[in-house]
Protein backbone atom coordinates (compact mmCIF):
# COMPACT_ATOMS: atom_id res chain seq x y z
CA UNK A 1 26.01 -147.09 24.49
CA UNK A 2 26.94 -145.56 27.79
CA UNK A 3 27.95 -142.43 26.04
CA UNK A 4 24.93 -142.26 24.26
CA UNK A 5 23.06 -142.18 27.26
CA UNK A 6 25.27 -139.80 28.81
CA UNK A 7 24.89 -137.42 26.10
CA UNK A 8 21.21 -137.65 25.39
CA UNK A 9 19.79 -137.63 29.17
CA UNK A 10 22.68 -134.92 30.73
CA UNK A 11 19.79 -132.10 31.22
CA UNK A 12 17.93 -134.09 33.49
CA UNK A 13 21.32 -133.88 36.34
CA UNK A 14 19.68 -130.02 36.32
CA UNK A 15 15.90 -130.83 37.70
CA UNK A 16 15.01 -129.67 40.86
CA UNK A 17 12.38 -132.35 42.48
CA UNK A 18 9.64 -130.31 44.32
CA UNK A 19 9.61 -131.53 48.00
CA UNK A 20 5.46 -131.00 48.28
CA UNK A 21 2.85 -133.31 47.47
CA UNK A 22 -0.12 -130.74 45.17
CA UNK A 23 -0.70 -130.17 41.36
CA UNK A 24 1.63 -129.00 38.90
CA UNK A 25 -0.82 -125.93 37.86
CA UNK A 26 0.67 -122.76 36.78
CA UNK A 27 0.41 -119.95 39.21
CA UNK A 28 1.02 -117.68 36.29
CA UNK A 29 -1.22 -118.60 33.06
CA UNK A 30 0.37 -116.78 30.93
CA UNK A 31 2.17 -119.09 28.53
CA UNK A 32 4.85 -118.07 26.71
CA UNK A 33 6.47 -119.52 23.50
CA UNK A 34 9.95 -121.12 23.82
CA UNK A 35 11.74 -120.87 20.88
CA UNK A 36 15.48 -121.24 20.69
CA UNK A 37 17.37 -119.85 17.71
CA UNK A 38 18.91 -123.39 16.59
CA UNK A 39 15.35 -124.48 15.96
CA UNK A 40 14.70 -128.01 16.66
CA UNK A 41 11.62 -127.25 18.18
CA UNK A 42 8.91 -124.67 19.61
CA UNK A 43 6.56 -125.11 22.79
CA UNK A 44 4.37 -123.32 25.27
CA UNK A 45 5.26 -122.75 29.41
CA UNK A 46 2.79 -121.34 31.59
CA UNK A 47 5.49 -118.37 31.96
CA UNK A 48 9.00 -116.96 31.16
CA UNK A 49 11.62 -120.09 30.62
CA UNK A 50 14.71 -119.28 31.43
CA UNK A 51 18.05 -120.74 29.55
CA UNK A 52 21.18 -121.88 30.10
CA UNK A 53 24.10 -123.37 28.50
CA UNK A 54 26.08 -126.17 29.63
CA UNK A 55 29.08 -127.93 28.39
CA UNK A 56 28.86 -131.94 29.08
CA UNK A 57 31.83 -133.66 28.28
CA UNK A 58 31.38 -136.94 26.32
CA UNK A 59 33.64 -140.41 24.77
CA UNK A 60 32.62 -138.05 21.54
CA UNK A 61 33.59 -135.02 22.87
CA UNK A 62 32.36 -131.95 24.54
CA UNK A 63 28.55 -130.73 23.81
CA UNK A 64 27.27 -127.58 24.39
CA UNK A 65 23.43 -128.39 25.99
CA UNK A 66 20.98 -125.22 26.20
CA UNK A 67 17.84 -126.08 28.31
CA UNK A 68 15.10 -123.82 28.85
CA UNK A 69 12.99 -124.10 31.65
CA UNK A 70 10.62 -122.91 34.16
CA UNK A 71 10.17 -123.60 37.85
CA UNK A 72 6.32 -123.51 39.26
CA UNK A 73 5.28 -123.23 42.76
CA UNK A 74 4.84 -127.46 43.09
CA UNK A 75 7.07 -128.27 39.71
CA UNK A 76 9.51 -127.54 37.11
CA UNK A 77 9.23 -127.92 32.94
CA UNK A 78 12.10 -128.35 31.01
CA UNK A 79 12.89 -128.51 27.48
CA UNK A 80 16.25 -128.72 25.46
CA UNK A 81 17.62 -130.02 22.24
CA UNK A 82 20.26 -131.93 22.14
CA UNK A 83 22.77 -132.35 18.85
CA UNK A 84 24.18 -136.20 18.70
CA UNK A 85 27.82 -135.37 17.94
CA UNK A 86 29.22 -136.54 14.28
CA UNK A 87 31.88 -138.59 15.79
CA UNK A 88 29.23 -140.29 18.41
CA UNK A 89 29.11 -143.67 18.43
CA UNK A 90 26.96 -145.25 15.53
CA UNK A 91 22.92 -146.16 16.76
CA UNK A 92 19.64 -146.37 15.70
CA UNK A 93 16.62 -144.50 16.31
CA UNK A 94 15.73 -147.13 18.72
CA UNK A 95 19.30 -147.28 20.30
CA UNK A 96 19.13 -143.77 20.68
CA UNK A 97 15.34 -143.58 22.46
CA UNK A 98 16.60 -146.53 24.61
CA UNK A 99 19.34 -144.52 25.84
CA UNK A 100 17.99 -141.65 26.70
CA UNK A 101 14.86 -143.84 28.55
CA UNK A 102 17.74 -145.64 30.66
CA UNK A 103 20.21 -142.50 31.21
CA UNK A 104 16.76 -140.47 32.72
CA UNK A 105 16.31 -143.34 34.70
CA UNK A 106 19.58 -143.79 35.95
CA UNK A 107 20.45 -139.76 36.30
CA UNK A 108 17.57 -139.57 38.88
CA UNK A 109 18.09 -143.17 40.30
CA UNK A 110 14.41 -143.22 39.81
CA UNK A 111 11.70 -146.02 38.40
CA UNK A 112 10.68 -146.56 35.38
CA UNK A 113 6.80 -146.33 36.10
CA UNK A 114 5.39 -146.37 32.42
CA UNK A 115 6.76 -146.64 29.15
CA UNK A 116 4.72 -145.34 25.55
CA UNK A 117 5.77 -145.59 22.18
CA UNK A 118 4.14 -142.31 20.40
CA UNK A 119 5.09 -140.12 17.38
CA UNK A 120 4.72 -136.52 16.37
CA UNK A 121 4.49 -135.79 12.99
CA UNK A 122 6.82 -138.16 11.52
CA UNK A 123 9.20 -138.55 14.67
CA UNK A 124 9.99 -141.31 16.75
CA UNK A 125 9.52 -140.59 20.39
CA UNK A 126 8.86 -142.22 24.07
CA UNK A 127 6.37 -140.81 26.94
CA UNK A 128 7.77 -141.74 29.83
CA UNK A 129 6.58 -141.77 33.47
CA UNK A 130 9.78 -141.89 36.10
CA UNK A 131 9.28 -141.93 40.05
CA UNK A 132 12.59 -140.65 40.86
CA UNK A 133 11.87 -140.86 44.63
CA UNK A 134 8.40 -141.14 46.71
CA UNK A 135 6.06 -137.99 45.87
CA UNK A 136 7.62 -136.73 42.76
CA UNK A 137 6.97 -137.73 39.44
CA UNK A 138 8.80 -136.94 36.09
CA UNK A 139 7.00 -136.75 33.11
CA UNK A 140 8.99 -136.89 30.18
CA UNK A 141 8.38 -136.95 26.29
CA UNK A 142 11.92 -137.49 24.24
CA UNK A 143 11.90 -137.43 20.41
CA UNK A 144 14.46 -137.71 17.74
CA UNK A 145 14.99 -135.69 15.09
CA UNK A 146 17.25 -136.18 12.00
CA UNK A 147 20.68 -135.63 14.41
CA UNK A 148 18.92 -133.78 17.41
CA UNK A 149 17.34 -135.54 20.67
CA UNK A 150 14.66 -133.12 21.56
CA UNK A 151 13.33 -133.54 25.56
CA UNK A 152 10.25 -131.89 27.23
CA UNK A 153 9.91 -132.73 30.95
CA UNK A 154 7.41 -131.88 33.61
CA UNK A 155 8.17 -132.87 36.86
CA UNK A 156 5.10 -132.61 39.76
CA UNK A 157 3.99 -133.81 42.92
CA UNK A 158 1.02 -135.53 40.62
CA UNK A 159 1.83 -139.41 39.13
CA UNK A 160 -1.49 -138.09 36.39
CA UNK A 161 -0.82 -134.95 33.65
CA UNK A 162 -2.70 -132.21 34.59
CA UNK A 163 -4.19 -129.99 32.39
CA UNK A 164 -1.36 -127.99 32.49
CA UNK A 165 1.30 -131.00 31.81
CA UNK A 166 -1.01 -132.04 28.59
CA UNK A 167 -0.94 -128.47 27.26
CA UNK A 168 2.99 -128.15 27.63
CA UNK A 169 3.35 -131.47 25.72
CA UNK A 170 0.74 -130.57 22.97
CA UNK A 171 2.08 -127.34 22.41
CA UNK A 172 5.70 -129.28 21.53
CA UNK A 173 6.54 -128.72 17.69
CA UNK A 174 9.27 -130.73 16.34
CA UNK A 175 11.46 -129.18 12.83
CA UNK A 176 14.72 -129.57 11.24
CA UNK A 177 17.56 -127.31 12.36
């Protein structure tokens, strides 16, 4: 289980937690459309995301992690896809969601504020609210799909979504590979 939540949570080591109290709006409203050529999923960020690659070694092995994301003036949103190795450790769904709730926790030695069970389409997902230290907030949506663990994270000064923060989530669309 530990590697499980190792694997599935790893982009979150990467956010950087605003220091200032404000609202996560976009000072540029032009949203883009993140779409990475493994598929897996499509959203909307109130600007150009940038990616990178990282290699996160694992009890299954090494994974290669891409994460795009985009720092605003009071926040950061994230988004990445993450493929479960084929010689990870065997879990369910629910194993899998727990995992990843716990490792974000842990990774940001944060609170769990606020736990949802939700869907999207026909996936399995959790909405999560962490307080990973007084003033910051992480907002965090985490699906699965078939063998991928698909994140979108908005982290802001604000413990409520903004408008902003709703649209990023609702713009999320889950597919296969």
């Amino acid at each position: 289980m530990a590697s499980i939540r190792r694997c599935s949570c790893v982009f979150l080591l990467a956010i950087a937690l605003p220091p200032f109290p404000g609202s996560l709006a976009a000072a540029n409203k032009a949203w883009k459309m993140v779409q990475p050529e493994n598929g897996g999923f499509t959203c909307e960020m109130p600007g150009e995301a940038k990616k990178a690659t990282q290699n996160v070694f694992t009890a299954a092995g090494p994974i290669n992690v891409v994460t795009y994301s985009l720092e605003v003036p009071k926040g950061t949103y994230m988004v990445n896809a993450t493929a479960i190795p084929r010689n990870a450790p065997a879990a369910t769904t629910v194993q899998r969601l727990d995992g990843a709730r716990d490792g974000a926790v842990k990774n940001v030695k944060g609170k769990l504020l606020s736990e949802k069970q939700i869907k999207l389409d026909r996936y399995p997902g959790r909405e999560l609210l962490i307080e990973p230290r007084q003033g910051v907030y992480i907002h965090q949506r985490i699906f699965m799909v078939e063998d991928r663990l698909i994140q979108a994270v908005a982290v802001s000064p604000s413990k409520e979504a903004t408008e902003d923060i709703a649209r990023f989530f609702n713009s999320v669309k889950l597919s296969k590979k």
